[in-house]
N, C-alpha and C. Protein backbone atom coordinates (compact mmCIF):
# COMPACT_ATOMS: atom_id res chain seq x y z
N UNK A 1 174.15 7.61 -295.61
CA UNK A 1 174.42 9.04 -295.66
C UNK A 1 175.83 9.29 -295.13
N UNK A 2 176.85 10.09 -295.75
CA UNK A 2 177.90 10.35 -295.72
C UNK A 2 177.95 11.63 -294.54
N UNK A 3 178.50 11.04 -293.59
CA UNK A 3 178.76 12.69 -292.59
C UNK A 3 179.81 12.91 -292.12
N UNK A 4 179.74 14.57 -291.28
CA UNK A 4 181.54 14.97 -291.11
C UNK A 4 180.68 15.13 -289.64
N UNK A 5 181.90 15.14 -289.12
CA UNK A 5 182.13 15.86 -287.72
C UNK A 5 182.33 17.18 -287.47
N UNK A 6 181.49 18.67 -286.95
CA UNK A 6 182.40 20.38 -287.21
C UNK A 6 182.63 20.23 -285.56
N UNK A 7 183.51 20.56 -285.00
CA UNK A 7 184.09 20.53 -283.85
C UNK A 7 184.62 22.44 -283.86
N UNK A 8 183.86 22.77 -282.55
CA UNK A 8 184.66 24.36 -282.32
C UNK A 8 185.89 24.64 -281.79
N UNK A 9 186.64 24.81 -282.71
CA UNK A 9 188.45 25.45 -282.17
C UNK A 9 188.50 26.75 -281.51
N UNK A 10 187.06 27.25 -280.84
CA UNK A 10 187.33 28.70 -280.03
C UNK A 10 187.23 28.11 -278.61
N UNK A 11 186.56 29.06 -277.57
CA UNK A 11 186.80 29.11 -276.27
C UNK A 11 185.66 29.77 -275.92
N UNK A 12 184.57 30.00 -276.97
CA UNK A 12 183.52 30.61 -276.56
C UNK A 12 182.61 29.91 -277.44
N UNK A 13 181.34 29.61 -277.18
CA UNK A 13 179.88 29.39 -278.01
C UNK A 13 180.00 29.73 -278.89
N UNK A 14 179.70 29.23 -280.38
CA UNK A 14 179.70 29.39 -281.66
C UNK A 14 178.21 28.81 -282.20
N UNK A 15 177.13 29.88 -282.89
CA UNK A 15 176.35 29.42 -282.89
C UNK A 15 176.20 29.44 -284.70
N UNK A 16 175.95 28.59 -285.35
CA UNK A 16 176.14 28.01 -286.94
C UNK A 16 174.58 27.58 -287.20
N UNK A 17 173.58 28.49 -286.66
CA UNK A 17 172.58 27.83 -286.89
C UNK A 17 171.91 28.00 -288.27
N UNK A 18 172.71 28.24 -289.26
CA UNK A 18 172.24 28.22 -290.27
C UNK A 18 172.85 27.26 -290.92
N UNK A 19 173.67 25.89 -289.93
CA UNK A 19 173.95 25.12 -290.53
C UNK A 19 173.13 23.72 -289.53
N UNK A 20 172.46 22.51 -290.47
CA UNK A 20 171.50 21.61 -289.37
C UNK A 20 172.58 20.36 -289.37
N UNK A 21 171.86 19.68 -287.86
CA UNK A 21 173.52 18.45 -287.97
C UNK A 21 172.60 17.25 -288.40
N UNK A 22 172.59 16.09 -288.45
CA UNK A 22 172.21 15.02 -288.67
C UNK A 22 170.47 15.11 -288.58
N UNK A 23 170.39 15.26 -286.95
CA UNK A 23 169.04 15.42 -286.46
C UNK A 23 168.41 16.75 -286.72
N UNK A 24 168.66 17.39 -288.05
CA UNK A 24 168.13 18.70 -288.55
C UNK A 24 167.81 19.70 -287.32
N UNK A 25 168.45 19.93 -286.48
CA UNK A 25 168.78 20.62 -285.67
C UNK A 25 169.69 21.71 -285.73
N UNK A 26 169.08 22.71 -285.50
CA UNK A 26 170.91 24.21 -285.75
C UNK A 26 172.00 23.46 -284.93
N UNK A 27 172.98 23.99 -285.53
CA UNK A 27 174.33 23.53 -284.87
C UNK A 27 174.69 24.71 -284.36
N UNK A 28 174.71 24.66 -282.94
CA UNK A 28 174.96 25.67 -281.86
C UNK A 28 176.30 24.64 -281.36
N UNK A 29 177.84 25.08 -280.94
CA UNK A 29 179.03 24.24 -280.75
C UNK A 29 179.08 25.24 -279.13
N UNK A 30 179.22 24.18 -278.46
CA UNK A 30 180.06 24.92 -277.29
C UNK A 30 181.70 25.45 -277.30
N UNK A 31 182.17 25.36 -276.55
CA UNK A 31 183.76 26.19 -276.19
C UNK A 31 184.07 24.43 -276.40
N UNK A 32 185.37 24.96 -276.88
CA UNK A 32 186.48 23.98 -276.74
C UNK A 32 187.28 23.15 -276.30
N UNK A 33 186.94 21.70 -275.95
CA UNK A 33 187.38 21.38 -274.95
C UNK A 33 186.29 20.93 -273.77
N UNK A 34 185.02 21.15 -274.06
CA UNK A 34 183.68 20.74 -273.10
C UNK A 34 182.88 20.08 -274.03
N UNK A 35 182.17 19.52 -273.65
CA UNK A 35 180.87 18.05 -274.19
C UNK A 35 180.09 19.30 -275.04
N UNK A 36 179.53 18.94 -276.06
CA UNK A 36 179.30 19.92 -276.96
C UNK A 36 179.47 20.70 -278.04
N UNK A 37 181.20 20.13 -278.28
CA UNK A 37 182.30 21.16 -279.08
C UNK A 37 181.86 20.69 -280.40
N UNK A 38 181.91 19.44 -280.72
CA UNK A 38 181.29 19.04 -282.09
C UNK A 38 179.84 18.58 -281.96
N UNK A 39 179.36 18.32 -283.36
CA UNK A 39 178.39 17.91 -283.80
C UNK A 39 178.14 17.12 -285.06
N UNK A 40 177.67 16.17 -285.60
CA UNK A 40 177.57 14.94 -286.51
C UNK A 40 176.58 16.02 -287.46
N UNK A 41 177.21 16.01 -288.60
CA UNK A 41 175.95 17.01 -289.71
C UNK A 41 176.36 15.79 -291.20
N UNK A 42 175.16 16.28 -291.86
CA UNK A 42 175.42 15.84 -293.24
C UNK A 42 176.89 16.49 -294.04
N UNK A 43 177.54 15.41 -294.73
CA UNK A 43 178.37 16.11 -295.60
C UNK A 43 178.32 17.47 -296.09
N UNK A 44 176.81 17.07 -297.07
CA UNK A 44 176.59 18.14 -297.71
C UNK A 44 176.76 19.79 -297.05
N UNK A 45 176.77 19.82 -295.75
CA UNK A 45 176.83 21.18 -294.56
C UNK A 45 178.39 21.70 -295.09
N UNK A 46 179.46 21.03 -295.52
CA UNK A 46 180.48 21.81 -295.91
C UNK A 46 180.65 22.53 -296.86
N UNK A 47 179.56 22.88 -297.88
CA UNK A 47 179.35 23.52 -298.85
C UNK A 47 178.49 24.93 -297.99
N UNK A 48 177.61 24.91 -296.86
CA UNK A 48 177.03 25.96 -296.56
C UNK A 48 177.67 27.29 -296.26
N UNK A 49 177.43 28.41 -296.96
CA UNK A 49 178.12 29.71 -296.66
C UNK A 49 178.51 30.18 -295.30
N UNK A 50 177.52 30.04 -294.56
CA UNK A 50 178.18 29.99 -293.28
C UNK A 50 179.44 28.69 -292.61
N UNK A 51 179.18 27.73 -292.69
CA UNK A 51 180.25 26.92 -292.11
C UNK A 51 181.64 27.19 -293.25
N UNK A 52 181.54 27.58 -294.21
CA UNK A 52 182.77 27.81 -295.41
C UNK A 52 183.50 28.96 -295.09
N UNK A 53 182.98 30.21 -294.16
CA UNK A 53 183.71 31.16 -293.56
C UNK A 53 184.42 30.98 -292.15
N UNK A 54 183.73 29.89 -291.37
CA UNK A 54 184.09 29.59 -289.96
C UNK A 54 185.28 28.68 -290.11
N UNK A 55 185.21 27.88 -291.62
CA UNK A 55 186.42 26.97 -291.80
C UNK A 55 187.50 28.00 -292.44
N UNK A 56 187.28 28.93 -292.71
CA UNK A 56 188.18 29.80 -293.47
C UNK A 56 189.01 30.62 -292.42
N UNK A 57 188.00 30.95 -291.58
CA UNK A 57 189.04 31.76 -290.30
C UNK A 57 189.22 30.56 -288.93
N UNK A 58 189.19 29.16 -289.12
CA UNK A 58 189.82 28.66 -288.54
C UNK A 58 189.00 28.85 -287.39
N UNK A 59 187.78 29.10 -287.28
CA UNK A 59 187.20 28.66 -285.98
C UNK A 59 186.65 27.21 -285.95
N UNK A 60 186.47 26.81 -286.89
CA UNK A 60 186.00 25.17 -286.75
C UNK A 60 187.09 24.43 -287.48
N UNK A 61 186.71 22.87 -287.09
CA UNK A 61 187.25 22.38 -287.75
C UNK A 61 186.34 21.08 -288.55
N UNK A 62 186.67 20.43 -289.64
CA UNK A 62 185.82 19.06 -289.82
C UNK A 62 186.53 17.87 -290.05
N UNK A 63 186.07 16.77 -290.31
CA UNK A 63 186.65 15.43 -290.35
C UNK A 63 185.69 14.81 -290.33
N UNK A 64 185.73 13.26 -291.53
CA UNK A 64 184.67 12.44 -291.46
C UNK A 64 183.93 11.78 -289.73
N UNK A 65 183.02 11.95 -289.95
CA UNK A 65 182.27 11.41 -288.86
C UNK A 65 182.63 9.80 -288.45
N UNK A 66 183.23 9.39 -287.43
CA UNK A 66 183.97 8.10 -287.06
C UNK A 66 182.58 7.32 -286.96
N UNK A 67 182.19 5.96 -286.52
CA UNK A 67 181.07 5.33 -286.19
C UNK A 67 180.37 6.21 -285.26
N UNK A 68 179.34 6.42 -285.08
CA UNK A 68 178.69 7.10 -284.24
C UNK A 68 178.45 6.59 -282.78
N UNK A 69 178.71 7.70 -281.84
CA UNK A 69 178.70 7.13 -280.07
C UNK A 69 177.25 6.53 -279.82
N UNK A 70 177.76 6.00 -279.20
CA UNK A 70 176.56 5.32 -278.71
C UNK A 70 175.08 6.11 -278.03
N UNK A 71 174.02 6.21 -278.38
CA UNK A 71 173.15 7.80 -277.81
C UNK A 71 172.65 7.40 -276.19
N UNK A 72 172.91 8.64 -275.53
CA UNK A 72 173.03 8.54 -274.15
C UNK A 72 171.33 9.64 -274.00
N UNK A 73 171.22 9.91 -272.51
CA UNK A 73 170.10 9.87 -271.96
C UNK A 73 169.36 11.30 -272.96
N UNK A 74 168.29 11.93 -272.78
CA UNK A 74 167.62 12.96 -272.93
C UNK A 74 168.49 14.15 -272.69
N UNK A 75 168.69 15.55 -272.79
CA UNK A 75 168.92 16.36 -271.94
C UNK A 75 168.14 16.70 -270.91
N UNK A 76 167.18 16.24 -270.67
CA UNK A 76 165.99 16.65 -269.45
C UNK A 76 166.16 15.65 -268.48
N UNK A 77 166.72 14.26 -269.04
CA UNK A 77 166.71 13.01 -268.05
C UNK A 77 168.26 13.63 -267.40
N UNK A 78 169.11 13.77 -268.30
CA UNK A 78 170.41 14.04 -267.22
C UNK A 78 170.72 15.07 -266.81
N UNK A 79 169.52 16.34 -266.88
CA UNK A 79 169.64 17.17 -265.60
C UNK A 79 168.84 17.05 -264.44
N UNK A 80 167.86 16.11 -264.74
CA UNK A 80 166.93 15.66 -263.67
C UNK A 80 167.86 14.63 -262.81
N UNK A 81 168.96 14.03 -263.44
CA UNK A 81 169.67 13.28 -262.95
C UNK A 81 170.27 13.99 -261.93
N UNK A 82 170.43 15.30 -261.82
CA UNK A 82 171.69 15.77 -260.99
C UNK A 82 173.12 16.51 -261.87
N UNK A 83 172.94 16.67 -263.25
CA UNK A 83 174.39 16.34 -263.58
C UNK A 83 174.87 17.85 -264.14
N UNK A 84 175.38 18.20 -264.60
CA UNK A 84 175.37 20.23 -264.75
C UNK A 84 174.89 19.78 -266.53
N UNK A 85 174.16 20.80 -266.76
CA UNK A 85 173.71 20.67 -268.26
C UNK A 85 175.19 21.40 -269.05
N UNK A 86 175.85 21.98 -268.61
CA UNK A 86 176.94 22.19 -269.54
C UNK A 86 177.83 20.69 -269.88
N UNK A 87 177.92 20.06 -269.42
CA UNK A 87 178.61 18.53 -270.01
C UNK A 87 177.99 17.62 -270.39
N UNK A 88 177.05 18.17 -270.69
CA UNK A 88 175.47 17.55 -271.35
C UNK A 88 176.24 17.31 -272.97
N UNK A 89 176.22 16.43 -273.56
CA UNK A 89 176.07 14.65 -273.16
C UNK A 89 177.04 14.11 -272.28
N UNK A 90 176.92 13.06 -271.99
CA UNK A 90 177.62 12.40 -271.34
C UNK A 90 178.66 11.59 -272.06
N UNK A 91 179.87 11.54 -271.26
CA UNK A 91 181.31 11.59 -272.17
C UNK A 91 181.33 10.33 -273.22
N UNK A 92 181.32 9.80 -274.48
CA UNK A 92 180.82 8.17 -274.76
C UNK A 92 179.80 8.09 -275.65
N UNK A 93 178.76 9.62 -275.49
CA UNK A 93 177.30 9.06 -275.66
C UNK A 93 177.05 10.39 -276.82
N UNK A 94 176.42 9.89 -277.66
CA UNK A 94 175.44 11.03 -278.48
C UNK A 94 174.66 11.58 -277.52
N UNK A 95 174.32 13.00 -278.18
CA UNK A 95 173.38 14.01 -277.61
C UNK A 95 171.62 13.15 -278.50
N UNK A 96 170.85 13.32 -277.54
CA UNK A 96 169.28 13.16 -278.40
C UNK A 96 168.72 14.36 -278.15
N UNK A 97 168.34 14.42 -279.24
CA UNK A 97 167.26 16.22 -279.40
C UNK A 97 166.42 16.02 -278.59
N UNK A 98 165.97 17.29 -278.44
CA UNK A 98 164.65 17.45 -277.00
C UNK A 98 164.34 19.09 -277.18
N UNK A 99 163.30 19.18 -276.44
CA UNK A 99 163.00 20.66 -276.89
C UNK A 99 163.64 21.16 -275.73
N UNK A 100 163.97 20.24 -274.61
CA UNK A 100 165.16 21.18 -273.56
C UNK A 100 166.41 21.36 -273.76
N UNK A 101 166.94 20.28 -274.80
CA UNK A 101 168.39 21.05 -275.21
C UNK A 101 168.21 21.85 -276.38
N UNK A 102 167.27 21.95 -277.20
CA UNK A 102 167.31 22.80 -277.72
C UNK A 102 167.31 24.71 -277.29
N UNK A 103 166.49 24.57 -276.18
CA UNK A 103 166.03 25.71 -275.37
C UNK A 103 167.64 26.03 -274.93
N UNK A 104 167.97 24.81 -274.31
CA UNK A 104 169.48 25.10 -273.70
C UNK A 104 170.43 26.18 -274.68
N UNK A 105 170.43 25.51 -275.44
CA UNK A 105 171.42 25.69 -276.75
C UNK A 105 171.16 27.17 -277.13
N UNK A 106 169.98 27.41 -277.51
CA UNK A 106 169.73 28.66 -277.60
C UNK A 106 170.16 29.82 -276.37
N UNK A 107 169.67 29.49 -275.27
CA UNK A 107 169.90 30.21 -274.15
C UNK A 107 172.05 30.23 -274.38
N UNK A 108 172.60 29.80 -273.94
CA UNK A 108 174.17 29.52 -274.02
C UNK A 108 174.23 30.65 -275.35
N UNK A 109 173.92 30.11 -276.76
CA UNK A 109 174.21 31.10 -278.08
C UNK A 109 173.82 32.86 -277.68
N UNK A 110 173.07 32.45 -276.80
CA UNK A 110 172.50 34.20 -276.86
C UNK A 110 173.43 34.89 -275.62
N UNK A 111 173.43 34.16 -274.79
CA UNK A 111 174.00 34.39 -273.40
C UNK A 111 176.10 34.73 -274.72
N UNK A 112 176.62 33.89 -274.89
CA UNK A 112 177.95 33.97 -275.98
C UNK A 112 177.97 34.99 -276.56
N UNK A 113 177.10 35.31 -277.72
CA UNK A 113 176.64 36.66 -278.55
C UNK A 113 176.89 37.64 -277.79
N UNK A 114 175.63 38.20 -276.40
CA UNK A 114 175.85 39.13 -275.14
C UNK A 114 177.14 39.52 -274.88
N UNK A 115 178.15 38.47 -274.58
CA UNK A 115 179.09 38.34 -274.29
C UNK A 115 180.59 39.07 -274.92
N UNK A 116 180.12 38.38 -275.79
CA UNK A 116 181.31 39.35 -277.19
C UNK A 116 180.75 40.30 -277.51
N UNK A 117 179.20 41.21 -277.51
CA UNK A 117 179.25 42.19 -277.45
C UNK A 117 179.69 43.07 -276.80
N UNK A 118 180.13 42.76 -275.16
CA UNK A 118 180.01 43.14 -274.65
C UNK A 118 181.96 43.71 -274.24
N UNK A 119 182.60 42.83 -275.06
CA UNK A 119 184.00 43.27 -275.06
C UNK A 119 184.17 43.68 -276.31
């Protein structure tokens, strides 16, 4: 399977969940510049109406997907670890789905949304 990399060029949560990454998961991107910013999706996701407007105004960006990182702990194991769930994965490592980063992800997208409503 052929995949790209969408990486977020903003500074705030970008949530694309009408686009799924590899692990058919919404692609929720953090801010720019923190663990989170990209995500590994099928090729085929650059054709989706939504990611075709976010590439159009230059909030994302894509590029073929390099070998894939190596997959690092749970999100539940490395906040049980101690570690802040915002740099959740760990720097090196694929993210693995869980229904706590998913929860995460959601919480952050809605908490972002709030946010820009709110200016």
């Amino acid at each position: 399977m052929s995949t790209i990399l969408v990486q977020n060029e903003r500074t705030n949560v970008l949530d694309l969940s009408g686009v799924q990454d590899v692990n058919g998961l919404p692609v929720v991107l953090q801010p720019k510049g923190t663990d989170g910013e990209a995500r590994e999706c099928p090729a085929e996701a650059i054709d989706h109406p939504h990611l075709v407007g976010v590439l159009n105004a230059k909030w994302v960006s894509t590029r073929p997907a390099a070998a894939a990182p190596k997959k690092g702990p749970t999100f539940e194991e490395y906040v049980a670890a101690d570690y802040q769930p915002e740099n959740y994965p760990p720097h090196g490592h694929a993210e693995v789905p869980s229904p706590g980063l998913t929860a995460y992800r959601e919480e952050q997208a809605r908490a972002g949304a709030a946010a820009e409503a709110e200016a």
